[in-house]
C-alpha atoms as a PDB file:
ATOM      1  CA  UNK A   1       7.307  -5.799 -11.723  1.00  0.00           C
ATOM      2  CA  UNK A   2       4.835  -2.739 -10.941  1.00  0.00           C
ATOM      3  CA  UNK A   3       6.245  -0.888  -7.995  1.00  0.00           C
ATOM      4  CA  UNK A   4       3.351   1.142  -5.699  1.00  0.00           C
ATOM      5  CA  UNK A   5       5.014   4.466  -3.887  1.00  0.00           C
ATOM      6  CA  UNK A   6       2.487   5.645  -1.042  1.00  0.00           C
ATOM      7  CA  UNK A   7       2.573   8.935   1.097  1.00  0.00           C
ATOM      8  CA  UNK A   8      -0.004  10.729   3.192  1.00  0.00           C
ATOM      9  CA  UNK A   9       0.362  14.457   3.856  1.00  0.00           C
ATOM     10  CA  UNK A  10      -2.775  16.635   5.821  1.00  0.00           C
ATOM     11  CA  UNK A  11      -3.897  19.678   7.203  1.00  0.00           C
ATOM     12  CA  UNK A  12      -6.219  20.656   9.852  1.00  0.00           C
ATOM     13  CA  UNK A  13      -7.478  23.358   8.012  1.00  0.00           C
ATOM     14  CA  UNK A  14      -9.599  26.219   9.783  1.00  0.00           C
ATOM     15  CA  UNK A  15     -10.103  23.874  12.704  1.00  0.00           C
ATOM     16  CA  UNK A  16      -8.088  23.364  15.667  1.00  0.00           C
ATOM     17  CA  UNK A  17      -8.288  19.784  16.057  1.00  0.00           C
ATOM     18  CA  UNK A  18      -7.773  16.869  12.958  1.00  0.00           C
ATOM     19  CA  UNK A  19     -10.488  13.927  12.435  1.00  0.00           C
ATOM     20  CA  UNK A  20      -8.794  12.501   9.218  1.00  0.00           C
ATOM     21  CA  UNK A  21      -6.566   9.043   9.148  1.00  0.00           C
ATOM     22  CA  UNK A  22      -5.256   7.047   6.736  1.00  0.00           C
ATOM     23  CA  UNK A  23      -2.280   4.509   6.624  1.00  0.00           C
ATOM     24  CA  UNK A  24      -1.165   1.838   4.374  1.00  0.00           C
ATOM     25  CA  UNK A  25       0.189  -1.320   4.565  1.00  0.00           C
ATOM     26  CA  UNK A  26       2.708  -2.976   4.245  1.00  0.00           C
ATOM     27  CA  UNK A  27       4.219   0.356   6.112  1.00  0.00           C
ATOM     28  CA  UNK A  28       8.044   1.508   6.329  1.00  0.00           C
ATOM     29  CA  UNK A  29       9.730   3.944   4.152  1.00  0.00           C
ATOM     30  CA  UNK A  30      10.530   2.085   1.082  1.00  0.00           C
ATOM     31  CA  UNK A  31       7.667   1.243  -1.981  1.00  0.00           C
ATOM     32  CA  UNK A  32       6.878  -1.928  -1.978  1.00  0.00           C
ATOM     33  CA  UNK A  33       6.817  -4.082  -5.469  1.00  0.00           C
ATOM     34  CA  UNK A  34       3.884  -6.582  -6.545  1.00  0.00           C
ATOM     35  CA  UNK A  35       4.780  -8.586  -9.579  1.00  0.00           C
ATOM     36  CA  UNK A  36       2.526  -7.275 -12.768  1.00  0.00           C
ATOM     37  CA  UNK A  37       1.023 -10.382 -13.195  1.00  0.00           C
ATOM     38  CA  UNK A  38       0.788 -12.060  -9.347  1.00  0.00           C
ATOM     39  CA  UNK A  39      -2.344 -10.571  -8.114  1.00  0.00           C
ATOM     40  CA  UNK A  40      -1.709 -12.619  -4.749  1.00  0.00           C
ATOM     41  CA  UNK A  41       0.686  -9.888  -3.865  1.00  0.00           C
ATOM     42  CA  UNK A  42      -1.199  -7.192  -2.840  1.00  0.00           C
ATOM     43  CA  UNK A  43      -0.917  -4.158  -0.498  1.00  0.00           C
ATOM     44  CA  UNK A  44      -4.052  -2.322   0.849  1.00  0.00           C
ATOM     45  CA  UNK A  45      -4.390   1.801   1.914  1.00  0.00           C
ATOM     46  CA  UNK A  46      -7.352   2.957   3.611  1.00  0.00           C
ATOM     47  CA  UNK A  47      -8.656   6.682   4.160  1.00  0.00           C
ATOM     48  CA  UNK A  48     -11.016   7.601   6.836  1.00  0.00           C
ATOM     49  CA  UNK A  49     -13.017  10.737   7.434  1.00  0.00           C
ATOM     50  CA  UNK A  50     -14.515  10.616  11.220  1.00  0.00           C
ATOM     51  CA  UNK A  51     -17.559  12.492  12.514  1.00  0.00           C
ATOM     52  CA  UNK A  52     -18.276  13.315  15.905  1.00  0.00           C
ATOM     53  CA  UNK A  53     -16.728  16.271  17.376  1.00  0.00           C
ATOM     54  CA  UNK A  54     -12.796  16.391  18.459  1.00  0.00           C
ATOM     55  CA  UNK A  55     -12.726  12.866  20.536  1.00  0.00           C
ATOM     56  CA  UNK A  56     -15.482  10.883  18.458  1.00  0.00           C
ATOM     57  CA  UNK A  57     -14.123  11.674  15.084  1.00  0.00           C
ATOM     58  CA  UNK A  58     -10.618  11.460  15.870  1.00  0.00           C
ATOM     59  CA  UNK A  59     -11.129   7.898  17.402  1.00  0.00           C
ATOM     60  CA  UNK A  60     -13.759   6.604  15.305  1.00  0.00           C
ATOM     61  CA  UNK A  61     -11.175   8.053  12.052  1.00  0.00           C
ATOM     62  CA  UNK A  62      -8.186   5.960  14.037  1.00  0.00           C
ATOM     63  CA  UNK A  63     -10.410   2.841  14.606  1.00  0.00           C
ATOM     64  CA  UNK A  64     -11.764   2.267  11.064  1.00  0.00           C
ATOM     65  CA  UNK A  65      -8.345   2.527   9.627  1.00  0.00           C
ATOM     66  CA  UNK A  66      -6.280   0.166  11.841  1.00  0.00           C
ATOM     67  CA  UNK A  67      -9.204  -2.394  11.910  1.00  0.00           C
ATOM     68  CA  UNK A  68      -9.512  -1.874   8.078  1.00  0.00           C
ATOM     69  CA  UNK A  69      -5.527  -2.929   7.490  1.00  0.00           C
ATOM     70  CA  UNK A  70      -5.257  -5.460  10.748  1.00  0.00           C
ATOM     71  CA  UNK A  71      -7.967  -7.508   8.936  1.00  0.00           C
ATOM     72  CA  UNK A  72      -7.576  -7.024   5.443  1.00  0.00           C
ATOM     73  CA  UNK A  73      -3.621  -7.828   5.724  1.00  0.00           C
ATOM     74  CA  UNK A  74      -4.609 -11.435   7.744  1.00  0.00           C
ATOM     75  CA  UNK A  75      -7.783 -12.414   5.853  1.00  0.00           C
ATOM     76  CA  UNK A  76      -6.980 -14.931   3.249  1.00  0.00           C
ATOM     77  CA  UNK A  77     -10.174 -15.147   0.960  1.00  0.00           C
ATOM     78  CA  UNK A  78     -10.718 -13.424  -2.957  1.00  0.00           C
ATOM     79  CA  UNK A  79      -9.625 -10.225  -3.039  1.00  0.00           C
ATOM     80  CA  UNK A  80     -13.518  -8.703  -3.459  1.00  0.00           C
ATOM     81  CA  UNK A  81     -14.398 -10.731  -0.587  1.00  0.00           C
ATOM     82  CA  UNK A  82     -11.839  -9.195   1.514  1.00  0.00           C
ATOM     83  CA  UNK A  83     -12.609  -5.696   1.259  1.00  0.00           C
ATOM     84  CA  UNK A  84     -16.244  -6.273   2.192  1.00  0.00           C
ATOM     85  CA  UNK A  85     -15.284  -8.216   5.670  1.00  0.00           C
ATOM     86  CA  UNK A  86     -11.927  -5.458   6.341  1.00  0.00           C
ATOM     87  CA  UNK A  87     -14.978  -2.364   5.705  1.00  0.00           C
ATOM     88  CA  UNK A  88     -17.683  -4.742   7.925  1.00  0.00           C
ATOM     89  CA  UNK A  89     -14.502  -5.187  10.936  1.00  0.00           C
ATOM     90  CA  UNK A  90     -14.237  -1.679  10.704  1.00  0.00           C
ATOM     91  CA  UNK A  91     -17.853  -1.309  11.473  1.00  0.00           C
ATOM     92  CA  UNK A  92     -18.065  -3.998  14.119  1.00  0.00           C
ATOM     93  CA  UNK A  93     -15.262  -2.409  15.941  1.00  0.00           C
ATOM     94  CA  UNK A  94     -16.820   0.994  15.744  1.00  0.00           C
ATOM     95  CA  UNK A  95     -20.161  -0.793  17.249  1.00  0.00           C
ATOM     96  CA  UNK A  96     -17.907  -2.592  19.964  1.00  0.00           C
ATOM     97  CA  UNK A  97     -16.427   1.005  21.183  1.00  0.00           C
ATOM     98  CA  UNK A  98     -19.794   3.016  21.666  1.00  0.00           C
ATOM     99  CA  UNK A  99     -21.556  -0.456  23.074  1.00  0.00           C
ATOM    100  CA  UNK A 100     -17.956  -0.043  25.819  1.00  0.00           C
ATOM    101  CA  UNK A 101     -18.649   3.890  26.506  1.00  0.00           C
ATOM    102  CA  UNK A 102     -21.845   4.946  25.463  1.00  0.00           C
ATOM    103  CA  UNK A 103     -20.591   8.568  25.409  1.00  0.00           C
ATOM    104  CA  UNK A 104     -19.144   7.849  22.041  1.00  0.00           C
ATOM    105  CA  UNK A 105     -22.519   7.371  20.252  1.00  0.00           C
ATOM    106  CA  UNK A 106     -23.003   9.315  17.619  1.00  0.00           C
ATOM    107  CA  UNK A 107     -19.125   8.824  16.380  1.00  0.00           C
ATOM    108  CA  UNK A 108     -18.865   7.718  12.746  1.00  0.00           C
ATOM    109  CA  UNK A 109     -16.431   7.852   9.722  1.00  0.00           C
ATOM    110  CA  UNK A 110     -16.637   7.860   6.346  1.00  0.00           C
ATOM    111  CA  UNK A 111     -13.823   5.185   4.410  1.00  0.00           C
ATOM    112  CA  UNK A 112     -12.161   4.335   1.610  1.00  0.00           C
ATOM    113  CA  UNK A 113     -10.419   1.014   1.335  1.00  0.00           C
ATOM    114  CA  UNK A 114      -7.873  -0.010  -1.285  1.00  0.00           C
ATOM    115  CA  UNK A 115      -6.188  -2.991  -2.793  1.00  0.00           C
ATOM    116  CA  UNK A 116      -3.009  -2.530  -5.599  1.00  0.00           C
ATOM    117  CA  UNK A 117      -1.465  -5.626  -6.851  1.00  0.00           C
ATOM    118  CA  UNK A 118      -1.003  -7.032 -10.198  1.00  0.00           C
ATOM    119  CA  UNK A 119      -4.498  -6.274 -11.758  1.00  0.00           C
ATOM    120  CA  UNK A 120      -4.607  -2.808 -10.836  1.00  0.00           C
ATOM    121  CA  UNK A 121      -6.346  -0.978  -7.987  1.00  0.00           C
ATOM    122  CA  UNK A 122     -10.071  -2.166  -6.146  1.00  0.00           C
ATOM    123  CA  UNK A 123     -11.762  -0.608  -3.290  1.00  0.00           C
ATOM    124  CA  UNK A 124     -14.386  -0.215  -0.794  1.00  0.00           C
ATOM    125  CA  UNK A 125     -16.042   2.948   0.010  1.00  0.00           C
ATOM    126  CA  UNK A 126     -18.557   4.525   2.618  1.00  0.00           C
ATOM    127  CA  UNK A 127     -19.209   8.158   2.753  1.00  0.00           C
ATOM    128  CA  UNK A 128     -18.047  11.246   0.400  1.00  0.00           C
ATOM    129  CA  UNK A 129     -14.246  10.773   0.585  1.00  0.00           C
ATOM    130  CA  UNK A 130     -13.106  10.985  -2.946  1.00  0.00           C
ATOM    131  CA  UNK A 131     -10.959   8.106  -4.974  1.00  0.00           C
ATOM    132  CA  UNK A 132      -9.126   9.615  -8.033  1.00  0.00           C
ATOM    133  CA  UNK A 133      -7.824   8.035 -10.522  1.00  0.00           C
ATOM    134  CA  UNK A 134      -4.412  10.082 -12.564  1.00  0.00           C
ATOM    135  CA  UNK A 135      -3.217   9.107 -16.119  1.00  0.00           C
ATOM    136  CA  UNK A 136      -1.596  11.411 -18.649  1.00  0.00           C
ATOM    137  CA  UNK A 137      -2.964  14.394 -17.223  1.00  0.00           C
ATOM    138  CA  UNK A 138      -6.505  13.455 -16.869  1.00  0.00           C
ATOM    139  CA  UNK A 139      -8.376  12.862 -13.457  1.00  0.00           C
ATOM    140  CA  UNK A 140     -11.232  11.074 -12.602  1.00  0.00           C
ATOM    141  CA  UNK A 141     -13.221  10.150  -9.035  1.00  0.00           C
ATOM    142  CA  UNK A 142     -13.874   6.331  -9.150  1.00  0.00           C
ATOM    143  CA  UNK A 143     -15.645   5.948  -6.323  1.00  0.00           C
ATOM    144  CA  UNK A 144     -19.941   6.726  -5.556  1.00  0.00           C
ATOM    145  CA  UNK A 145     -20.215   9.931  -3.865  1.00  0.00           C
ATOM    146  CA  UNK A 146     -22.919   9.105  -0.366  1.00  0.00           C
ATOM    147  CA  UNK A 147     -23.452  12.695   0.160  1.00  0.00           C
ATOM    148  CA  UNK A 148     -26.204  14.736  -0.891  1.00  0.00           C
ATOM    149  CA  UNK A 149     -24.679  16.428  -3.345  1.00  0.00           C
ATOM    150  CA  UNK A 150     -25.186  14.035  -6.006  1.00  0.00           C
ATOM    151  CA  UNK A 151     -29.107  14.148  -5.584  1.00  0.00           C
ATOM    152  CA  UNK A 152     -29.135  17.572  -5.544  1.00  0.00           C
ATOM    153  CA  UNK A 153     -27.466  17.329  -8.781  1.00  0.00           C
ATOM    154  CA  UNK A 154     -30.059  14.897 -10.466  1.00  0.00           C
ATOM    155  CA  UNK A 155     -32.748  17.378  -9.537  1.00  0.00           C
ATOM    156  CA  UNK A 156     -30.470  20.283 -11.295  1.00  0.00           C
ATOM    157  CA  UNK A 157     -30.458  18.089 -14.273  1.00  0.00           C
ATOM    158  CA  UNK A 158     -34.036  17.418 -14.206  1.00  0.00           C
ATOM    159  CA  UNK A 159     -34.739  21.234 -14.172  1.00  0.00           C
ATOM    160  CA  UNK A 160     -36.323  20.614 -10.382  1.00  0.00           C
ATOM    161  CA  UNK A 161     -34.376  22.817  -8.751  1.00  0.00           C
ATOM    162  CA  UNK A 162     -31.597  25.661  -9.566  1.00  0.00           C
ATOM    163  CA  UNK A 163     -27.742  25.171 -10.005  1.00  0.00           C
ATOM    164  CA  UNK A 164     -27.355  28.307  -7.119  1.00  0.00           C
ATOM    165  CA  UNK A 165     -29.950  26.674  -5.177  1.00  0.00           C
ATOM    166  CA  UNK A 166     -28.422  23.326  -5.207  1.00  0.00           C
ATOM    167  CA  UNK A 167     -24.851  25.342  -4.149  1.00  0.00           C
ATOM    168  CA  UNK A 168     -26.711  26.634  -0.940  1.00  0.00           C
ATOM    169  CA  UNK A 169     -28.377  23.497  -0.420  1.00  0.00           C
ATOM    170  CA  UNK A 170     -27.376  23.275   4.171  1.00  0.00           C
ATOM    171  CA  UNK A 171     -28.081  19.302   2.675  1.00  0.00           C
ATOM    172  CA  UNK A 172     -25.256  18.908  -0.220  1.00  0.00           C
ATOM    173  CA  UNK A 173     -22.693  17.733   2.419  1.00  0.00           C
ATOM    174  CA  UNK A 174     -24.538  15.658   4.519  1.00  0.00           C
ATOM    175  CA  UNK A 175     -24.023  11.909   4.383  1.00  0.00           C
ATOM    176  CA  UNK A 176     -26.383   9.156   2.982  1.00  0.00           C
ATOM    177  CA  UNK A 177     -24.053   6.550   4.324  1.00  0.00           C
ATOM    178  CA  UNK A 178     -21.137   6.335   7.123  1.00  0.00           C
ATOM    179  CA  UNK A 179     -19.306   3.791   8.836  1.00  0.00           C
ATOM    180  CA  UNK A 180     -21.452   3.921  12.534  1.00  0.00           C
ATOM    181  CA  UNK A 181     -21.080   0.783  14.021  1.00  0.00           C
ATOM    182  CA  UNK A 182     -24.982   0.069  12.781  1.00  0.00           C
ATOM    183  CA  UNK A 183     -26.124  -1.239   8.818  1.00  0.00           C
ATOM    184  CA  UNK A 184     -24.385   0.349   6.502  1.00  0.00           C
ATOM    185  CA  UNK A 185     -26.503   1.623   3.732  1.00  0.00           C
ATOM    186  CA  UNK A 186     -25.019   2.312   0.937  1.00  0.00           C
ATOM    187  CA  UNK A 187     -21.403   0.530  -0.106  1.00  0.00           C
ATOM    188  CA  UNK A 188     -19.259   0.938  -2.925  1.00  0.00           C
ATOM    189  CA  UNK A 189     -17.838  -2.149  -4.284  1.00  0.00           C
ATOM    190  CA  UNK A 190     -17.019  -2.583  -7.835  1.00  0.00           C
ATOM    191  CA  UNK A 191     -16.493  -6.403  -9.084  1.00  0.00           C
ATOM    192  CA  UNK A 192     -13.350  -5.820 -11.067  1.00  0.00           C
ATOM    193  CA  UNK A 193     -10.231  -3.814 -10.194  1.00  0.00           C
ATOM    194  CA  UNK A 194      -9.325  -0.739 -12.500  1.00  0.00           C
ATOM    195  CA  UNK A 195      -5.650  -1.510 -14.384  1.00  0.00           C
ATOM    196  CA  UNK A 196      -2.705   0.592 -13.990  1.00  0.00           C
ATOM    197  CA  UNK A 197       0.370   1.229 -15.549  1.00  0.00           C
ATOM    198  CA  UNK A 198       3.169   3.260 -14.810  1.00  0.00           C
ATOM    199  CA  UNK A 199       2.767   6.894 -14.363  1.00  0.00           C
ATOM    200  CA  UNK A 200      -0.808   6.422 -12.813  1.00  0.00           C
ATOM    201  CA  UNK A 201      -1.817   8.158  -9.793  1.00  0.00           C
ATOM    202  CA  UNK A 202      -3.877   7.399  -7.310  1.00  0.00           C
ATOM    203  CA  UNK A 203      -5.602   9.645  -4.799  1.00  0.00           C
ATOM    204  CA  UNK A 204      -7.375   8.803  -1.609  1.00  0.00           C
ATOM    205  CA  UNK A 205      -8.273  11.892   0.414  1.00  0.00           C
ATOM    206  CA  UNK A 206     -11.266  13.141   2.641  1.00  0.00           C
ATOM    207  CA  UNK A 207     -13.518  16.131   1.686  1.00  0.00           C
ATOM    208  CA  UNK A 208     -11.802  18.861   2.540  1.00  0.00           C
ATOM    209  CA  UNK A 209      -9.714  18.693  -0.360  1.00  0.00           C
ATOM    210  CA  UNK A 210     -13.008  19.829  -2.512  1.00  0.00           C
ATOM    211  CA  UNK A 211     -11.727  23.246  -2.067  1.00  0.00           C
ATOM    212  CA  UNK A 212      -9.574  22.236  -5.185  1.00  0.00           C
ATOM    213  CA  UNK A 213     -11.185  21.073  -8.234  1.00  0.00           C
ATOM    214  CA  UNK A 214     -10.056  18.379 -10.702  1.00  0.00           C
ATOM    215  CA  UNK A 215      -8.411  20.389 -12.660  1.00  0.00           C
ATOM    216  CA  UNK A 216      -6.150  22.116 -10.063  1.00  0.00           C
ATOM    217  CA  UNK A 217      -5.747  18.758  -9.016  1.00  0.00           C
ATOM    218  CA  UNK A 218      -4.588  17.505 -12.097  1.00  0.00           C
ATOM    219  CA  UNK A 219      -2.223  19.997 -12.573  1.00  0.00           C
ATOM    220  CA  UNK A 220      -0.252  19.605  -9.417  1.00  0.00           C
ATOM    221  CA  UNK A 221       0.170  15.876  -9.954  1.00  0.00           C
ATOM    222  CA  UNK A 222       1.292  16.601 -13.510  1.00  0.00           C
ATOM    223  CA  UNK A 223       3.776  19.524 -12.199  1.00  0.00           C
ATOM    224  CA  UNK A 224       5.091  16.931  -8.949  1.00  0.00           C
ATOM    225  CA  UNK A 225       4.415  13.784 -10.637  1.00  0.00           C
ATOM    226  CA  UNK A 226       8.525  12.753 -11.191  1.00  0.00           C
ATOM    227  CA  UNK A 227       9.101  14.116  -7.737  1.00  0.00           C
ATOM    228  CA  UNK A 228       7.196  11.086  -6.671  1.00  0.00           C
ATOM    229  CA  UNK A 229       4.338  10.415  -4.059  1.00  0.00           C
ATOM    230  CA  UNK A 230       5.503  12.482  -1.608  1.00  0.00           C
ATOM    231  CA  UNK A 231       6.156  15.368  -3.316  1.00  0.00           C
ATOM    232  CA  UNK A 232       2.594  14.869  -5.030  1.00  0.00           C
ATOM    233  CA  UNK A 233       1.140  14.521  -1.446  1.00  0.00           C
ATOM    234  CA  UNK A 234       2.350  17.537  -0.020  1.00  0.00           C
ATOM    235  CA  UNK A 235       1.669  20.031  -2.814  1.00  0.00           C
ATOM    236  CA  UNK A 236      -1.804  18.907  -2.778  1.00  0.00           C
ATOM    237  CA  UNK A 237      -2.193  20.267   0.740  1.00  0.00           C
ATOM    238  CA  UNK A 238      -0.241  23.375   0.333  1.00  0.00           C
ATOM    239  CA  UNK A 239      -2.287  24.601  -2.333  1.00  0.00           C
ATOM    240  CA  UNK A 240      -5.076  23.484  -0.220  1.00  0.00           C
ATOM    241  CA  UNK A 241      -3.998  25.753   2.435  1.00  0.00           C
ATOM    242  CA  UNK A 242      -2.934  28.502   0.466  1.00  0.00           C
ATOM    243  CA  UNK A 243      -6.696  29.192  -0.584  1.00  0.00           C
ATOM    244  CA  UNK A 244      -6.967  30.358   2.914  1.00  0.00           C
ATOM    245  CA  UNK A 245     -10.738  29.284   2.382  1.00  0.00           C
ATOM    246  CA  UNK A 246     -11.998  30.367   5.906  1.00  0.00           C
ATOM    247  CA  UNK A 247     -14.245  26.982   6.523  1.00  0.00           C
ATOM    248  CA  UNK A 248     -11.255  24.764   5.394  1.00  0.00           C
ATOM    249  CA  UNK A 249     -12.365  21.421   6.633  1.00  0.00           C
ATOM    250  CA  UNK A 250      -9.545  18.764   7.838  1.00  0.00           C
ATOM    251  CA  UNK A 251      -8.171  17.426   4.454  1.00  0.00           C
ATOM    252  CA  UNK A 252      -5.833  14.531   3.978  1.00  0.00           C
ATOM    253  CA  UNK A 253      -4.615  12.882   1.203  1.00  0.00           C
ATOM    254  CA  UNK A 254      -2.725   9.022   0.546  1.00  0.00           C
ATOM    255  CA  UNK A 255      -1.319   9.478  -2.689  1.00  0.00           C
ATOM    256  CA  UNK A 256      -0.286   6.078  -4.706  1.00  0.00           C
ATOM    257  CA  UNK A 257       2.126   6.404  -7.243  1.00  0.00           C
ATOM    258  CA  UNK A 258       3.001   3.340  -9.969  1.00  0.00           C
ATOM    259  CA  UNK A 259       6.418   2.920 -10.911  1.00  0.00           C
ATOM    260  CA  UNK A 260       8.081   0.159 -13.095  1.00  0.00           C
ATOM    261  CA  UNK A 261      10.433  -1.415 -10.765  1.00  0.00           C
ATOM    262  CA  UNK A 262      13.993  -0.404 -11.380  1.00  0.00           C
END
């Protein structure tokens, strides 16, 4: 038996109001346990990232995630196939809420959407909210990045444009792709799970925890990792907050940790 521990911690940063949500399901205190080799037993945790100013964000944040687990959690197709139609619920809903008060147009989220059972972890991702991946000290983002940033970088690598210029680029953080309630553009979804074993970590969490790189990141799981998710969860976003970076966006992190079953 593999055993998945799951806790979310946050921060509102340098603003006074929080646009971040994430949950995961099946919910409650204690970990739940998928059987290493059933991969019909599966649990899902989702991460969103809304945009929109303090009401559209929050809601549009609130409404991808609860649509994202209601669906994925009653849907009984492959696993693959299930992601796509919990990420394109998300987006209908979205759609559904600005076509009932127009004042919400404009509202949008970024997501990440996850699956753990036997065969390891899948998702489905919109936006720049980063997916890492923790094993024996090392840490890795799995999932696309839709912002900017990643073009910038090409053009840095092609000697087009400057590493400080591509820094101070007002573009880097602006999204190629968001959950709007219209076509989605650009979707994340790899066709085979990534395998875990115990002692694996992994992170979903929204942007603002780029005021930490991998490596500080990787060393706080390492230093927290026995503590369990939790404690993993929450040192993430105290050091977060103890940068003190003036522009501290909302971050929030749902931390997954993998556990043989006792």
């Amino acid at each position: 038996m593999i055993r998945y521990e799951c806790a979310v911690a946050a921060t509102r940063g340098a603003r006074d109001y929080q646009e971040d949500s994430a949950a995961f399901w099946p919910g409650g205190a204690e970990p739940y346990a998928v059987a290493a080799g059933r991969a019909e037993e599966v649990g899902f945790a989702v991460l969103a990232d809304g945009m929109g100013g303090h009401t559209g964000g929050a809601l549009a944040s609130r409404i991808v995630c609860e649509t994202f687990l209601k669906t994925a959690a009653s849907l009984d197709v492959p696993l693959r196939e299930r992601l796509l139609a919990s990420l394109e619920a998300a987006n209908a809903a979205l759609a559904a809420k600005v076509d009932e008060s127009p004042m919400m147009a404009g509202m949008g989220s970024t997501m990440i959407g996850t699956s753990f059972n036997g065969e390891g972890v899948s998702w489905v991702s919109v936006g720049d909210s980063p997916l890492y991946f923790f094993r024996r000290g090392d840490v890795v983002q799995l999932n696309e990045d839709h912002s900017f940033a990643p073009e910038l970088n090409r053009l840095v690598a092609e000697g087009k444009l400057s590493a400080a210029d591509a820094r101070r680029d007002s573009r880097r953080h602006m999204l190629r792709s968001a959950v709007s309630g219209e076509e989605i553009t650009l979707i994340d979804l790899p066709y085979s799970p990534v395998a875990l074993e115990p002692g694996d970590f992994v992170v979903l969490a929204s942007d603002g925890i780029a005021t930490l790189d991998t490596n500080e990141i990787g060393r706080i799981i390492r230093g927290y990792a026995a503590d369990g998710a939790t404690a993993v969860a929450n040192a993430l976003i105290r050091a977060i907050d103890s940068v003190r970076e003036p522009h501290q966006d909302n971050a929030t992190v749902l931390v997954v940790k993998v556990a043989a079953a006792g």
